[in-house]
Protein backbone atom coordinates (compact mmCIF):
# COMPACT_ATOMS: atom_id res chain seq x y z
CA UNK A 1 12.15 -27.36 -6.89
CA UNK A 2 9.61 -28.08 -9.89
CA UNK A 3 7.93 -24.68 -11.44
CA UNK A 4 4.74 -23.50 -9.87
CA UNK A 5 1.83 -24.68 -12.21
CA UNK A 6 -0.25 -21.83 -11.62
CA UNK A 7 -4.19 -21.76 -11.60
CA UNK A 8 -5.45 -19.54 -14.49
CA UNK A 9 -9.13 -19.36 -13.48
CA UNK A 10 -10.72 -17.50 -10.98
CA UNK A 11 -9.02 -16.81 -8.09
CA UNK A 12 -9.81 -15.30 -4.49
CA UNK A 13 -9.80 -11.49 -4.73
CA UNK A 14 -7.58 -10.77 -2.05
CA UNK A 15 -4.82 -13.53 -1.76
CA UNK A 16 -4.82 -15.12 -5.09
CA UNK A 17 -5.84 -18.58 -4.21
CA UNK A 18 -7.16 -20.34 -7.08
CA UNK A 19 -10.79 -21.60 -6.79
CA UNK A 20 -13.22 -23.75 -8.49
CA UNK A 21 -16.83 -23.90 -8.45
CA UNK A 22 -18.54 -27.35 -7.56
CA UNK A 23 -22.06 -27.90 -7.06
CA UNK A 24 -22.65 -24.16 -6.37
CA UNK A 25 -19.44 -24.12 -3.94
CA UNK A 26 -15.98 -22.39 -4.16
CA UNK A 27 -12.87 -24.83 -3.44
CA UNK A 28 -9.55 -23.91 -3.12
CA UNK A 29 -7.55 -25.53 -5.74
CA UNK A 30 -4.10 -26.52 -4.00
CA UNK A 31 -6.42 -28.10 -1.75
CA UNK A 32 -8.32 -30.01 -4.30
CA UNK A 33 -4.84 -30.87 -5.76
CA UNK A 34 -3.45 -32.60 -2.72
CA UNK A 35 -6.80 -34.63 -1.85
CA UNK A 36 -6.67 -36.14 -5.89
CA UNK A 37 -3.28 -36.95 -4.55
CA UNK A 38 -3.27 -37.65 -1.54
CA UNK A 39 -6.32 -38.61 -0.18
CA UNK A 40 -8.87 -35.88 2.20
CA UNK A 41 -6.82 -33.97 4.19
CA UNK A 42 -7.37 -34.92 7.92
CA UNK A 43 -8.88 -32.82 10.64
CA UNK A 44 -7.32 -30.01 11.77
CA UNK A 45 -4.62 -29.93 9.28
CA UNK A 46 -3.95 -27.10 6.04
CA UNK A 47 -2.72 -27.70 3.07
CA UNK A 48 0.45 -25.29 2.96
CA UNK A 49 2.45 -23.55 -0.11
CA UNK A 50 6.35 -24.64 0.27
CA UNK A 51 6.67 -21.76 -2.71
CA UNK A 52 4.71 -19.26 -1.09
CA UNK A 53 2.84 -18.59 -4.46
CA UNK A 54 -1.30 -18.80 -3.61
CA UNK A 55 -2.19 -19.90 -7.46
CA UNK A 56 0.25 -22.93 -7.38
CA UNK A 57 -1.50 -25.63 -7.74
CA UNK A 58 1.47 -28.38 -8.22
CA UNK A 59 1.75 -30.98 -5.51
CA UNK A 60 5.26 -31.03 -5.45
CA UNK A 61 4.76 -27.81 -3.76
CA UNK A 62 2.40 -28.93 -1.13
CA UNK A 63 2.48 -30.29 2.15
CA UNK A 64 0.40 -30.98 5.15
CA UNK A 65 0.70 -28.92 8.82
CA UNK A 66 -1.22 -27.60 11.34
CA UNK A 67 -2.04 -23.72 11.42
CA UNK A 68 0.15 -22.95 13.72
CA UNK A 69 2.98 -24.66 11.40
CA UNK A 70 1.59 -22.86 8.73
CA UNK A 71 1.70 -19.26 10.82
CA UNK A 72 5.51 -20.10 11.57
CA UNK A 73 6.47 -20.76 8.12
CA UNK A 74 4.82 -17.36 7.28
CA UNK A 75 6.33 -15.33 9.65
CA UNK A 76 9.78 -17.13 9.14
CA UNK A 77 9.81 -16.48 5.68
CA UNK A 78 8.72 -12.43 6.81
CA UNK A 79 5.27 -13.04 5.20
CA UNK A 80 3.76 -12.45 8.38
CA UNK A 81 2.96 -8.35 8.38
CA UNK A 82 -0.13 -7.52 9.38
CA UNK A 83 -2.09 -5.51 7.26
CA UNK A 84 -4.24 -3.99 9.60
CA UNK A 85 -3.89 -1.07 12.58
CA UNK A 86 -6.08 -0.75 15.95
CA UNK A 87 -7.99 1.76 14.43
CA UNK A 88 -8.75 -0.27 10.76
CA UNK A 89 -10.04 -3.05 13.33
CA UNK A 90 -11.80 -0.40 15.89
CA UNK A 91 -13.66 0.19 12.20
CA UNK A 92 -14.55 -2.52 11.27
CA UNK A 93 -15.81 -3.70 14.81
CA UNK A 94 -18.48 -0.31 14.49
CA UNK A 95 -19.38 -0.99 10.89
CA UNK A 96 -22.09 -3.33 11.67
CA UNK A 97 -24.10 -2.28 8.11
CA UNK A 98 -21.18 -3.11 6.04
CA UNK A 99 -20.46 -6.58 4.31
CA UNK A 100 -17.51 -8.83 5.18
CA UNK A 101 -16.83 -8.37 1.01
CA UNK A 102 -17.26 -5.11 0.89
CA UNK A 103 -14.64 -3.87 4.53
CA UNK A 104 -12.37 -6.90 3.02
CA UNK A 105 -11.74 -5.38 -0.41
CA UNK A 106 -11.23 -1.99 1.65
CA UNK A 107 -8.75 -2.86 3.84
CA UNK A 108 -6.98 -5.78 1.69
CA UNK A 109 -8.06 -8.50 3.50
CA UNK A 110 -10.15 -11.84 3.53
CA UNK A 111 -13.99 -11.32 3.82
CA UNK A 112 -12.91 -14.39 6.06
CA UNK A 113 -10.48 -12.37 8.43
CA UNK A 114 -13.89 -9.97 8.85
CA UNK A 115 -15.85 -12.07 9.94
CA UNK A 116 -13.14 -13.81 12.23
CA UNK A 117 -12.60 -9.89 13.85
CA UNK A 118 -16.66 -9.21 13.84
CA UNK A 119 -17.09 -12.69 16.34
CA UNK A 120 -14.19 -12.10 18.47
CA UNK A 121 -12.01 -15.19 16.84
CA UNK A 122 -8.82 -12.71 15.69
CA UNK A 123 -7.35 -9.22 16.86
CA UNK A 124 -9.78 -10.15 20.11
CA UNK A 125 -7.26 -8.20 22.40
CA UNK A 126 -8.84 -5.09 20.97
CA UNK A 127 -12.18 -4.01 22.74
CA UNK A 128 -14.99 -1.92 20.74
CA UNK A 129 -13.15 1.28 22.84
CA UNK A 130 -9.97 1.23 21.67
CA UNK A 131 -8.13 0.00 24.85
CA UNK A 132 -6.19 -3.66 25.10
CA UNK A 133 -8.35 -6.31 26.58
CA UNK A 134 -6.80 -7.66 30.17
């Protein structure tokens, strides 16, 4: 495989993915990479990271799949531990005052993977009590 060309501006605080501003909006640059490439990246796909390195920006690197596709490779490669407990989730669900920024940066995470836990979208099997969801 080609080296990694690696993204030396800013970058997302918890993963690494490099970013660029355009008219007042953040893009991820991997994905910017493979749409001068490629062409826009159809509906329901991701653009995934055959070296596993979030900065890498070379399309060599790069391929289309689905999320799930994308969740597989992770976990196959053993990238898929999760970072958070019941409890760190049971927190987050009762911090209602807090920002998505502000609970991501404490607990590693995306501000995204907040806000996915806060509307019910990820860990959903855990209720506001504590117990497993039927």
């Amino acid at each position: 495989m080609t080296p990694c060309i690696e993204w030396v501006g800013a970058r997302t605080a918890v993963n690494g993915y490099g970013t660029r501003k355009i008219n007042k909006r953040n893009y991820r640059v991997h994905r910017l990479a493979w749409e001068e490439a490629h062409g826009p990246i159809p509906k329901g796909m991701v653009v995934m990271h055959l070296c596993d390195n979030p900065p890498c920006y070379n399309v060599e690197h790069l391929r289309l799949g689905t999320q799930d596709e994308n969740i597989r490779d992770m976990r196959l490669k053993g990238r898929s531990e999760s970072k958070l407990s019941t409890e760190d989730v049971l927190a987050i669900l009762s911090s209602t005052n807090e920002s998505a920024a502000s609970l991501g940066r404490r607990y590693g995470v995306s501000d995204v993977l907040i806000i996915r836990i806060r509307r019910r979208r990820a860990w959903r099997h855990i209720t506001n009590q504590g117990a497993m969801s039927t």
